[in-house]
C-alpha atoms as a PDB file:
ATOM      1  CA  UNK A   1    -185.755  -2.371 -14.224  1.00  0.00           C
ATOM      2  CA  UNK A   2    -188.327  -5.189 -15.123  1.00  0.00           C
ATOM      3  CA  UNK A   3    -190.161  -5.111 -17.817  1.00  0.00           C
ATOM      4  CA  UNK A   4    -193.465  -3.917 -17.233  1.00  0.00           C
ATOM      5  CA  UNK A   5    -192.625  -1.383 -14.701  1.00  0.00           C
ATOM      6  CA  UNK A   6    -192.378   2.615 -14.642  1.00  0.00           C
ATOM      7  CA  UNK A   7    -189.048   3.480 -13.492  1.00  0.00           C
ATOM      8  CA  UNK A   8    -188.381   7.087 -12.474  1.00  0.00           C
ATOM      9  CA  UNK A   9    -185.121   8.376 -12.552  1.00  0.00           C
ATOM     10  CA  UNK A  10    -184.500  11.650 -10.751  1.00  0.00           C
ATOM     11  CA  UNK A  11    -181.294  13.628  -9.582  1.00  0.00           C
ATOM     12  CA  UNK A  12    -180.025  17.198  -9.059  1.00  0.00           C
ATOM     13  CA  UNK A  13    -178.168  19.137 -12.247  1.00  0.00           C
ATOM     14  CA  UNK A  14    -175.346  17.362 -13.979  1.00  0.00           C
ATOM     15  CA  UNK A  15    -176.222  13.900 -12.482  1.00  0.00           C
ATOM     16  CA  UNK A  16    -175.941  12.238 -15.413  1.00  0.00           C
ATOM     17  CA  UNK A  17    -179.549  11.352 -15.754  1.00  0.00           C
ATOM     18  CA  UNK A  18    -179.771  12.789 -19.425  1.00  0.00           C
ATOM     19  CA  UNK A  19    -176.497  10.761 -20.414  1.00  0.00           C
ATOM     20  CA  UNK A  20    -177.672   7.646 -19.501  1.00  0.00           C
ATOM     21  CA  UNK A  21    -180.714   8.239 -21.498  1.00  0.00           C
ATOM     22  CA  UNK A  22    -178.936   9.035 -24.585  1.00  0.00           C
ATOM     23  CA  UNK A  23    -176.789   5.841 -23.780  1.00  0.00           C
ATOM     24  CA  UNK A  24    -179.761   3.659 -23.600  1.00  0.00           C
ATOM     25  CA  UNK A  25    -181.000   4.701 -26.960  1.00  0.00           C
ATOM     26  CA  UNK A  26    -177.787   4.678 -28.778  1.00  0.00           C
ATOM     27  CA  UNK A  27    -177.341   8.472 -29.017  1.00  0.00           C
ATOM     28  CA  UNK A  28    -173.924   8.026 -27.380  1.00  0.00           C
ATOM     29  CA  UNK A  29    -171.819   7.034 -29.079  1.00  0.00           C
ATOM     30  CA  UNK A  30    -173.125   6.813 -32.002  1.00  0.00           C
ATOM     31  CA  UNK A  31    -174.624  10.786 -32.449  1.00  0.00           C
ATOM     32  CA  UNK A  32    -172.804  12.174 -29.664  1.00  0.00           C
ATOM     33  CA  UNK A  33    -169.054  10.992 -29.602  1.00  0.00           C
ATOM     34  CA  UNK A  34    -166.819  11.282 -25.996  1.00  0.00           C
ATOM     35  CA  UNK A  35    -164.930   9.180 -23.780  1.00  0.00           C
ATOM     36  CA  UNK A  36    -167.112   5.704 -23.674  1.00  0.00           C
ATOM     37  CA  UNK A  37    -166.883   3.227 -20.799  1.00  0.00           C
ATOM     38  CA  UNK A  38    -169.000   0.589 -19.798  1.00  0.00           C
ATOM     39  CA  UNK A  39    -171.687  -0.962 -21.709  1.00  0.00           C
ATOM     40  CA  UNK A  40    -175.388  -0.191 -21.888  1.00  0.00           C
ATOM     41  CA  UNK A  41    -177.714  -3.742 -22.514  1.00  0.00           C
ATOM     42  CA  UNK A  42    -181.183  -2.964 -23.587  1.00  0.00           C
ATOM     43  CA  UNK A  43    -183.180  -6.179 -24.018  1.00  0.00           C
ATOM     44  CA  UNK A  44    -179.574  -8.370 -25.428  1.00  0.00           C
ATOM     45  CA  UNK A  45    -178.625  -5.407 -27.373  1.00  0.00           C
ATOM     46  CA  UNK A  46    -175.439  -3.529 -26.679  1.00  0.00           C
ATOM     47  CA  UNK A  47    -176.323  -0.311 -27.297  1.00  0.00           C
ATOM     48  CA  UNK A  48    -173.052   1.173 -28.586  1.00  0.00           C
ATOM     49  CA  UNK A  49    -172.670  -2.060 -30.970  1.00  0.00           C
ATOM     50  CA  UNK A  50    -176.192  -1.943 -32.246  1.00  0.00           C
ATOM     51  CA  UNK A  51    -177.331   0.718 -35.164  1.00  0.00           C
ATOM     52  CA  UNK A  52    -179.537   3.101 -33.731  1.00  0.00           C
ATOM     53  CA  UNK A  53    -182.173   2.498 -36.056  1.00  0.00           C
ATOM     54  CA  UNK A  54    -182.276  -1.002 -34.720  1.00  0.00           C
ATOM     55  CA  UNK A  55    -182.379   0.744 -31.220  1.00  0.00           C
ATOM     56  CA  UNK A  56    -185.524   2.692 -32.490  1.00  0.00           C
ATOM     57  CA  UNK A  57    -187.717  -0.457 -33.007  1.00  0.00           C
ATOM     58  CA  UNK A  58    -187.415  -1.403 -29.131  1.00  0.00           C
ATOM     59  CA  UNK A  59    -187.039   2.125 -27.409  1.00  0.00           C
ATOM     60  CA  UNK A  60    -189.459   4.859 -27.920  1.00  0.00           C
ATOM     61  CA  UNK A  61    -187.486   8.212 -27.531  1.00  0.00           C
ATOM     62  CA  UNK A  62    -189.109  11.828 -26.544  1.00  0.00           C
ATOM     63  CA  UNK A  63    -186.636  14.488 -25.974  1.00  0.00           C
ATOM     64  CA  UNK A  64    -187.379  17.422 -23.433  1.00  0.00           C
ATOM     65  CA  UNK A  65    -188.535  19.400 -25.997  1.00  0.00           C
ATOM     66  CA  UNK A  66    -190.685  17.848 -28.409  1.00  0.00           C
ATOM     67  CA  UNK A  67    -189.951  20.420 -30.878  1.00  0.00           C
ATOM     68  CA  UNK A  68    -186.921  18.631 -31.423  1.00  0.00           C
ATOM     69  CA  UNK A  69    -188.363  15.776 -32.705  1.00  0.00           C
ATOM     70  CA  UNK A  70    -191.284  17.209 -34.649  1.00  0.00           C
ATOM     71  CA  UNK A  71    -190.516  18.761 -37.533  1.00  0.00           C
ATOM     72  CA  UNK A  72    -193.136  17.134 -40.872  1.00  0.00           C
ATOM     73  CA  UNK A  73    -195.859  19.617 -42.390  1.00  0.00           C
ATOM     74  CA  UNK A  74    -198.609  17.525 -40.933  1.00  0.00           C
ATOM     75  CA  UNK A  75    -199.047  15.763 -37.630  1.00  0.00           C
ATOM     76  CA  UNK A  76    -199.822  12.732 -39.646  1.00  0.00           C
ATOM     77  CA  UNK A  77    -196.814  12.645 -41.599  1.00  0.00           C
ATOM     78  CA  UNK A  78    -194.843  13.323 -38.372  1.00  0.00           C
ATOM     79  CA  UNK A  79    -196.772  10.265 -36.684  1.00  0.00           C
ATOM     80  CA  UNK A  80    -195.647   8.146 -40.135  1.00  0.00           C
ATOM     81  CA  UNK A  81    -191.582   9.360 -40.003  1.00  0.00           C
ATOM     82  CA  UNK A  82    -189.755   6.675 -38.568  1.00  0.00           C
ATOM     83  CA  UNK A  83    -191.858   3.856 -40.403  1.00  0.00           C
ATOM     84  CA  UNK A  84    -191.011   5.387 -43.904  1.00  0.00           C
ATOM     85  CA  UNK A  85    -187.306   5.689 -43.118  1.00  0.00           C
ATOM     86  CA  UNK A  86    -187.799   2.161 -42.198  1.00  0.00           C
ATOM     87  CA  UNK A  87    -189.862   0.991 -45.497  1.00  0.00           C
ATOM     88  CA  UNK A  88    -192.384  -0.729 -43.367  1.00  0.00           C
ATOM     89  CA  UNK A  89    -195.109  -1.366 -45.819  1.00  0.00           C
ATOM     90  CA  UNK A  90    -197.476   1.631 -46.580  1.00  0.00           C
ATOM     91  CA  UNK A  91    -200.932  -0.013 -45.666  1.00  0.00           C
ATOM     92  CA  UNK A  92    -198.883  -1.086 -42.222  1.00  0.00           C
ATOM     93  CA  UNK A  93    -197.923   2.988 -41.847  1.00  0.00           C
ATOM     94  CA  UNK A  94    -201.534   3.383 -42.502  1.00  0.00           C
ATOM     95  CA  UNK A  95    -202.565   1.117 -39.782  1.00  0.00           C
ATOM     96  CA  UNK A  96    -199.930   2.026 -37.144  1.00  0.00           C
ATOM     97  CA  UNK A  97    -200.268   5.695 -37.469  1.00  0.00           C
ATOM     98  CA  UNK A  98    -204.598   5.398 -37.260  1.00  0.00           C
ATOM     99  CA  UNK A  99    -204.001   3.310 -33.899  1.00  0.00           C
ATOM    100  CA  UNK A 100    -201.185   5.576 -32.399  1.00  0.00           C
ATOM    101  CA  UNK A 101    -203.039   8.606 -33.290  1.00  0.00           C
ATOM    102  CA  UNK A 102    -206.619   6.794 -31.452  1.00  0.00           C
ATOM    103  CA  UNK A 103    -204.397   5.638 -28.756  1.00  0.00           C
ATOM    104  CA  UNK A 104    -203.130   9.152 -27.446  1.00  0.00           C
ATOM    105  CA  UNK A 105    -206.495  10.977 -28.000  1.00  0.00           C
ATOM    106  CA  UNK A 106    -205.601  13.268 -31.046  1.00  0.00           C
ATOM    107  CA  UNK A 107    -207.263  11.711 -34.482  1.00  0.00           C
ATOM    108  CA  UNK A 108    -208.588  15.517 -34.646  1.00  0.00           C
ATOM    109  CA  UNK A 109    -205.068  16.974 -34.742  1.00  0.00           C
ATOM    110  CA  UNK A 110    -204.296  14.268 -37.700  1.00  0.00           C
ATOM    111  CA  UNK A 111    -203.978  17.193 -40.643  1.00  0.00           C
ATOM    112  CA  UNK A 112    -202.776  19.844 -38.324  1.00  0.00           C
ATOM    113  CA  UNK A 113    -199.546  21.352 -38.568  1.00  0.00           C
ATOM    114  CA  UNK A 114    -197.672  20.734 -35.271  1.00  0.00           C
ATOM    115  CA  UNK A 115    -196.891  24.236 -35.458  1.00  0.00           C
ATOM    116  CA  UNK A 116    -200.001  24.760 -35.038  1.00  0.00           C
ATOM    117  CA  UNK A 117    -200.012  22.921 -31.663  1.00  0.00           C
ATOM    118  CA  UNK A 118    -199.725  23.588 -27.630  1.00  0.00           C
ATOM    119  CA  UNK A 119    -196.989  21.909 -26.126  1.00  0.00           C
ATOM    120  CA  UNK A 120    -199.156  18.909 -24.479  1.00  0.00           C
ATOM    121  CA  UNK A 121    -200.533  18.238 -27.706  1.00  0.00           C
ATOM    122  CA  UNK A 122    -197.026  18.215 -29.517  1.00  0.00           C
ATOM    123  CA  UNK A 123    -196.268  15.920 -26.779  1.00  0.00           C
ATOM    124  CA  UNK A 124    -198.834  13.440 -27.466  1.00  0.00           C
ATOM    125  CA  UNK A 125    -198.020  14.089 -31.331  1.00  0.00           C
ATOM    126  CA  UNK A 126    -193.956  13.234 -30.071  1.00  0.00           C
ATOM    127  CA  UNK A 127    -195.294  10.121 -27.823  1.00  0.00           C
ATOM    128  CA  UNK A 128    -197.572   8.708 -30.780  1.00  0.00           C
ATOM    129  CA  UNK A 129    -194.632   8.572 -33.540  1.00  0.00           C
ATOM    130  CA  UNK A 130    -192.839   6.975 -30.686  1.00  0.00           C
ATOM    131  CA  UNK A 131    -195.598   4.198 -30.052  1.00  0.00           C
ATOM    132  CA  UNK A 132    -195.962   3.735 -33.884  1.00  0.00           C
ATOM    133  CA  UNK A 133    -192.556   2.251 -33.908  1.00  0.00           C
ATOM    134  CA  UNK A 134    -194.027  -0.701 -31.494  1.00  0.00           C
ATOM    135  CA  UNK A 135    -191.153  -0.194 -29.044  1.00  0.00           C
ATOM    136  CA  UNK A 136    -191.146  -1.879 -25.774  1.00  0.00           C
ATOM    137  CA  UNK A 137    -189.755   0.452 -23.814  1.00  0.00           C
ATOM    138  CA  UNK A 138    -190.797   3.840 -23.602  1.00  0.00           C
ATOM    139  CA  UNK A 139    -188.366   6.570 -22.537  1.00  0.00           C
ATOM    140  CA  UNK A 140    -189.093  10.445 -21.832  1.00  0.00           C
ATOM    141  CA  UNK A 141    -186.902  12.999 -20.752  1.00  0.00           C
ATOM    142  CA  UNK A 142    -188.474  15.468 -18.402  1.00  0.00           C
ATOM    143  CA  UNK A 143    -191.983  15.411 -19.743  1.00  0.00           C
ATOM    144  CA  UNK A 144    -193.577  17.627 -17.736  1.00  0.00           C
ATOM    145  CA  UNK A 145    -191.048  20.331 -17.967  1.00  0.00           C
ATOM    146  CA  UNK A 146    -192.870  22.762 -20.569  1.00  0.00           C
ATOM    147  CA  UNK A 147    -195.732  21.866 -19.596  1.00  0.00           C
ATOM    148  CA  UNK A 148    -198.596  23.670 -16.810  1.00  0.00           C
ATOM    149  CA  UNK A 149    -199.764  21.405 -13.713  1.00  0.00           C
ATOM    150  CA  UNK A 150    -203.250  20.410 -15.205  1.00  0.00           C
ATOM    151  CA  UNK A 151    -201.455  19.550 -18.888  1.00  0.00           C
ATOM    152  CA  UNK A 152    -198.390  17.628 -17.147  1.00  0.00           C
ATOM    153  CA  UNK A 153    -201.642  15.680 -14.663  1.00  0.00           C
ATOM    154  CA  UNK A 154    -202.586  14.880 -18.207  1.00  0.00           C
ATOM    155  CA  UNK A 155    -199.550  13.188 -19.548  1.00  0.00           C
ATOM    156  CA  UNK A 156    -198.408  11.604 -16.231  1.00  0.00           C
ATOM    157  CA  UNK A 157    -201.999  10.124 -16.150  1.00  0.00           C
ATOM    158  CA  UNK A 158    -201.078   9.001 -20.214  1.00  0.00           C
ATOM    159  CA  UNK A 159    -197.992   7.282 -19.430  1.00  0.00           C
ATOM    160  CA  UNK A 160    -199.724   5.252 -16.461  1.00  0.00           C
ATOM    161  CA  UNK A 161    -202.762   4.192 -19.282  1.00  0.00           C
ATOM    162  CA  UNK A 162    -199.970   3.448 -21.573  1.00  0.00           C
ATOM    163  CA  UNK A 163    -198.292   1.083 -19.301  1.00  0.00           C
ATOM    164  CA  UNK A 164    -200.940  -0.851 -17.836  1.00  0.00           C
ATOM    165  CA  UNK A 165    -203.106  -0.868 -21.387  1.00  0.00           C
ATOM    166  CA  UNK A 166    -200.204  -2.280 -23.881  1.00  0.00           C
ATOM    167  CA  UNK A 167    -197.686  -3.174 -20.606  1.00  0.00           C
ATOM    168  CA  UNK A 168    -195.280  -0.979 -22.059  1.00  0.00           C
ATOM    169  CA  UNK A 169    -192.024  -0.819 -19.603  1.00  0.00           C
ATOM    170  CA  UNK A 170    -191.855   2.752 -19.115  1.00  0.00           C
ATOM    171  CA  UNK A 171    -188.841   4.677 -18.223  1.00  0.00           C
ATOM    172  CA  UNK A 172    -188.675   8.839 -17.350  1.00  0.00           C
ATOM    173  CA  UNK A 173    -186.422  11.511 -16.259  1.00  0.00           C
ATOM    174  CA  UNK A 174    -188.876  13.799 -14.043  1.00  0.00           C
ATOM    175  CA  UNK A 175    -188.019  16.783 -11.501  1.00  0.00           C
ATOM    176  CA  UNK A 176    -191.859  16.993 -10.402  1.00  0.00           C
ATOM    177  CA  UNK A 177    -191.233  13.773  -8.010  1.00  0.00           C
ATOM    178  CA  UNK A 178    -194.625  14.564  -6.533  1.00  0.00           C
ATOM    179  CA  UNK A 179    -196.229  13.888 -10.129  1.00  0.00           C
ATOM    180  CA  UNK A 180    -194.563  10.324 -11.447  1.00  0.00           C
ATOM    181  CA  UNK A 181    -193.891   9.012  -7.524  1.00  0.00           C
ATOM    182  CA  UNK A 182    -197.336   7.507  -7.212  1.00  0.00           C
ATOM    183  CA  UNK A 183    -197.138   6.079 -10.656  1.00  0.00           C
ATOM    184  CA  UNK A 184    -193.391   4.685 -10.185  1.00  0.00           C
ATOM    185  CA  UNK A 185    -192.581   0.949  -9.144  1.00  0.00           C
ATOM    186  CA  UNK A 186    -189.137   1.956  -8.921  1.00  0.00           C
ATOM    187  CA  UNK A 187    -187.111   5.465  -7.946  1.00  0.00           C
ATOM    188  CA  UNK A 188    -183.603   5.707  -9.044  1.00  0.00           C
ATOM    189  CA  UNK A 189    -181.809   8.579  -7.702  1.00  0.00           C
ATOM    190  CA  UNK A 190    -178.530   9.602  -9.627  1.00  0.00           C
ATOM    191  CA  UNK A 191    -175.646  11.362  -7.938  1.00  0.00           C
ATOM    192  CA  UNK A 192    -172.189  12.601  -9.318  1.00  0.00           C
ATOM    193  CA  UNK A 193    -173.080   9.532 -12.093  1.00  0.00           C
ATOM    194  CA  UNK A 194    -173.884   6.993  -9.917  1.00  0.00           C
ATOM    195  CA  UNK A 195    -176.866   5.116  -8.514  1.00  0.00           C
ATOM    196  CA  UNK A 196    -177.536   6.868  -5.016  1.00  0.00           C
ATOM    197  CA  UNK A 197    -180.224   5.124  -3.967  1.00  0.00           C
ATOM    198  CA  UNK A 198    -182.868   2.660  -5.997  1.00  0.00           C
ATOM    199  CA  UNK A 199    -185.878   0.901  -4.794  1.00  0.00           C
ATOM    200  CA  UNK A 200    -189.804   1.399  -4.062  1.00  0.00           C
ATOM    201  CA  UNK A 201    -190.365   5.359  -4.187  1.00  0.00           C
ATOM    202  CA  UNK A 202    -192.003   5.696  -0.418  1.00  0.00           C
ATOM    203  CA  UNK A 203    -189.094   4.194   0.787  1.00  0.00           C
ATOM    204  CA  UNK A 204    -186.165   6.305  -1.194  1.00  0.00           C
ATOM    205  CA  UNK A 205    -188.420   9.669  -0.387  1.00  0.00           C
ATOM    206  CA  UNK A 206    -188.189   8.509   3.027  1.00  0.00           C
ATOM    207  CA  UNK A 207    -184.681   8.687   3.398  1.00  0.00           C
ATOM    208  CA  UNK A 208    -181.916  10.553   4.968  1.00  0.00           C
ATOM    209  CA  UNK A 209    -179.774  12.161   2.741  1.00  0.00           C
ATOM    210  CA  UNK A 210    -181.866  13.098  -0.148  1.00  0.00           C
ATOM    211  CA  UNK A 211    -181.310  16.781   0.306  1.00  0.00           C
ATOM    212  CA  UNK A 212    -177.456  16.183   0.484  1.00  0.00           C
ATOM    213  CA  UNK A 213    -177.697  15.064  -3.240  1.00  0.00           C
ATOM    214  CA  UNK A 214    -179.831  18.027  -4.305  1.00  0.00           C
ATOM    215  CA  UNK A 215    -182.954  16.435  -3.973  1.00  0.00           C
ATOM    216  CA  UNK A 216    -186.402  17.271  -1.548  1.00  0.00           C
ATOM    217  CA  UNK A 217    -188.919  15.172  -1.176  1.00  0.00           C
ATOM    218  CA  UNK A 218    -192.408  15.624  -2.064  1.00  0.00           C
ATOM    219  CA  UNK A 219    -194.137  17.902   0.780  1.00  0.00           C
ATOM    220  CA  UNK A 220    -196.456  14.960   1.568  1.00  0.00           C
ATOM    221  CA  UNK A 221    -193.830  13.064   2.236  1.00  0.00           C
ATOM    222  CA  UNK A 222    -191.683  15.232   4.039  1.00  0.00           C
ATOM    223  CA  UNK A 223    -194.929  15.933   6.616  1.00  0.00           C
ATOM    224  CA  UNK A 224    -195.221  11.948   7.401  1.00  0.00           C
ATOM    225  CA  UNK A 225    -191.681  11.511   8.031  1.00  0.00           C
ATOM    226  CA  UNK A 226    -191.831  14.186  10.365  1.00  0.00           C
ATOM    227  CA  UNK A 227    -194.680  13.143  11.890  1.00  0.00           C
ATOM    228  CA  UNK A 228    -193.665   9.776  12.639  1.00  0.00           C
ATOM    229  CA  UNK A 229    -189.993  10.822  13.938  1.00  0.00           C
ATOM    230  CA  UNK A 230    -192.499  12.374  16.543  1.00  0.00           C
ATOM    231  CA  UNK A 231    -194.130   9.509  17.515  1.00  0.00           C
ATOM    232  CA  UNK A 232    -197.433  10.605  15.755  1.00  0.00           C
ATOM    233  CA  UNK A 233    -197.689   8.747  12.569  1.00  0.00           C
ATOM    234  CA  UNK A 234    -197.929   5.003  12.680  1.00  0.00           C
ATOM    235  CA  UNK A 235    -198.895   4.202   9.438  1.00  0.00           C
ATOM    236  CA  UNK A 236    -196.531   3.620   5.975  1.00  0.00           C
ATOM    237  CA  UNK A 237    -195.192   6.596   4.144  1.00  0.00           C
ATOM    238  CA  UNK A 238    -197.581   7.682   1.620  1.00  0.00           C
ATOM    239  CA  UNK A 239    -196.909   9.141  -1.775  1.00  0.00           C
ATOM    240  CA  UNK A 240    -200.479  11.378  -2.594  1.00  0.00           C
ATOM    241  CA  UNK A 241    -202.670  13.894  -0.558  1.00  0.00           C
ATOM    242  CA  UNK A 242    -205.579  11.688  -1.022  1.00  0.00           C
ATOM    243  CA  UNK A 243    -203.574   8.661   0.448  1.00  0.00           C
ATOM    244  CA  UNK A 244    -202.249  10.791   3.746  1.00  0.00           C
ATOM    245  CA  UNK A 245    -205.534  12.648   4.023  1.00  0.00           C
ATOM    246  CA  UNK A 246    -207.360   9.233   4.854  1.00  0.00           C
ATOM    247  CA  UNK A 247    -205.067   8.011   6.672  1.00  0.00           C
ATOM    248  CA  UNK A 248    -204.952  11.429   9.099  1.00  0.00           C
ATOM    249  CA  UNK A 249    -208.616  11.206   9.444  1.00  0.00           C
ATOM    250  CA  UNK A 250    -208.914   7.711  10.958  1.00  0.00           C
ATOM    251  CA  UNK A 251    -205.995   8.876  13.479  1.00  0.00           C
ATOM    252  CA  UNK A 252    -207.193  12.280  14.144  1.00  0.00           C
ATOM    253  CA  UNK A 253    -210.905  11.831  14.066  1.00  0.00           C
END
């Protein structure tokens, strides 16, 4: 991916999508040991030669669950972690964990315990310690997951702001394709470990096969390829309701 862009990365069960996550931020090898082979480059680093908590500066982590990742008395404190394990200087915590917390919307939730919390607001909580860290990359595993449709809207429509606001290169492991697909400028779809298929979402949504590697496509999508094997839809493949609703009216009007 180029930096910059929202990558999605999506596959069936046991594709490997998860692994190559953990790769990417050092996890394997260094937490989780196993047969190694390859090598994972993040921005000139070699991930498996590279300390993790040099990994942490450039890549932003947030689990599935962000319950594994939030664990201080305050949402505050949480916020400050990884810059205390890393002595950054206090007034810099100070100033880092004010703008994170103002960033993601929750300066209310700053003396709350994260017990306390829903899920989409330990999420944000999980996303800001992330940001304080001034990564450039951003990764999240399956954000959406815990999460009800309006709440996961809410932090698919975050992760857009985040990119095009601080151009943060943004990449997530998501099963609601319908959700990130609009957002995406690239689709990577895993398979048995490797890359199936990579490129602009419309067009990997769009193509044969995807059900053969455990995949569907978004209904939208599905309904305009279908149409236009018929001979009745002349127009691009479209990734939102909005977008194919228009586009159905000027044919059908």
């Amino acid at each position: 991916m180029k930096r910059g862009e929202i990558a999605v990365l999506a596959g069936a069960s046991g594709s490997g999508k998860t692994t190559l996550l953990r790769s990417i931020n050092g996890l394997i090898p260094h937490i989780y040991p196993g047969e190694y082979t390859g090598r994972v480059v993040v921005d000139g680093l070699v991930a498996q030669e590279t300390p993790t908590y040099e990994l942490a500066k450039k890549i932003g982590f947030l689990f599935q669950n962000p319950e594994n990742q939030i664990f201080m008395f305050t949402v505050e404190r949480d916020v400050a972690f990884g810059l205390e394990n890393l002595g950054v200087p206090r007034p810099e915590i100070v100033r880092r964990v004010d703008e994170s917390l103002k960033l993601l919307g929750i300066e209310g939730l700053r003396n709350r315990s994260p017990s306390e919390l829903s899920d989409g607001q330990k999420q944000r909580v999980a996303i800001a310690g992330a940001l304080a860290m001034g990564p450039e990359l951003l990764v999240l595993d399956e954000p959406t997951s815990l999460l009800d449709p309006r709440t996961a809207d809410g932090v698919v429509a975050l992760v857009e702001r985040l990119n095009s606001e601080l151009g943060l290169s943004v990449l997530l492991v998501e099963h609601r394709l319908e959700l990130v697909a609009p957002i995406a400028d690239q689709l990577v779809i895993l398979s048995g470990g490797k890359v199936w298929k990579s490129g602009p979402p419309a067009e990997v949504l769009s193509s044969e096969g995807l059900h053969e590697v455990g995949l569907s496509p978004p209904t939208v999508v599905e309904v305009q390829r279908r149409l236009r094997e018929a001979g009745k839809w002349p127009h691009g493949i479209g990734l939102t309701v909005d977008a194919f609703c228009s586009e159905a009216k000027e044919i059908w009007r």
